[in-house]
Protein backbone atom coordinates (compact mmCIF):
# COMPACT_ATOMS: atom_id res chain seq x y z
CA UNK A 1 -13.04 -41.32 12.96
CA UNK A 2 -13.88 -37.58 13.98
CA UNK A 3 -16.80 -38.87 15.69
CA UNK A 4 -14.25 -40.66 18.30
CA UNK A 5 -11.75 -38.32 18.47
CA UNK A 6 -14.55 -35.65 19.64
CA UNK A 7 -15.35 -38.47 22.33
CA UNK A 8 -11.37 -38.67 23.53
CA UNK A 9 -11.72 -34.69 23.05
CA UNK A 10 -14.20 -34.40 25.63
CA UNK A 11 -12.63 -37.30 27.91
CA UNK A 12 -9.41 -35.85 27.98
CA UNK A 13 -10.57 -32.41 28.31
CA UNK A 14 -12.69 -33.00 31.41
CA UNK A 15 -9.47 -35.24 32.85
CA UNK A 16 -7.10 -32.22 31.83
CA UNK A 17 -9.36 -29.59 33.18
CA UNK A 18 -9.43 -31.66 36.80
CA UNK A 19 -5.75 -31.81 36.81
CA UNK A 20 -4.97 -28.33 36.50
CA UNK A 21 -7.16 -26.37 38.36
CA UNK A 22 -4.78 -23.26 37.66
CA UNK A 23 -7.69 -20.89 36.00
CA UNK A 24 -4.59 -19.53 33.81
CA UNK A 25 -3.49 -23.37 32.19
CA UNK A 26 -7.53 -23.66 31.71
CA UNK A 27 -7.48 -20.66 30.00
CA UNK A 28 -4.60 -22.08 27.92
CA UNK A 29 -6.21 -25.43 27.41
CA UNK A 30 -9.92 -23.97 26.29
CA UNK A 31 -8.12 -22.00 23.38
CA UNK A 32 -5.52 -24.67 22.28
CA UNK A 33 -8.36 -27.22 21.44
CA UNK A 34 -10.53 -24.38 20.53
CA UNK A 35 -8.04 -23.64 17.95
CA UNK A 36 -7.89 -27.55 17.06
CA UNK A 37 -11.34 -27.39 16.45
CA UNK A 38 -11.24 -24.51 14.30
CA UNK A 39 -8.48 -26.13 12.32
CA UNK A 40 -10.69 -29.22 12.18
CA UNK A 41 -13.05 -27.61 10.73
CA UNK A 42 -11.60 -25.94 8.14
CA UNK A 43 -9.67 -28.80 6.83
CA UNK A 44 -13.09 -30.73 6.41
């Protein structure tokens, strides 16, 4: 299950990152899902 939500991570994250070329809602973006991951990980 992880294994496919890193897939629709990356998908999405590449779509997201095209749609909002604003360097500030990047900068946003990269440390929401960094803190996902990070959350991910600690819960496994």
């Amino acid at each position: 299950m992880f294994k496919v939500f890193e897939c629709l991570f990356q998908h999405l994250n590449a779509s997201i990152y095209e749609l909002l070329p604003d360097t500030k809602h990047q900068q946003g973006l990269g440390l929401f899902f960094m803190a996902v991951l990070a959350h991910r990980g600690h819960t496994t």
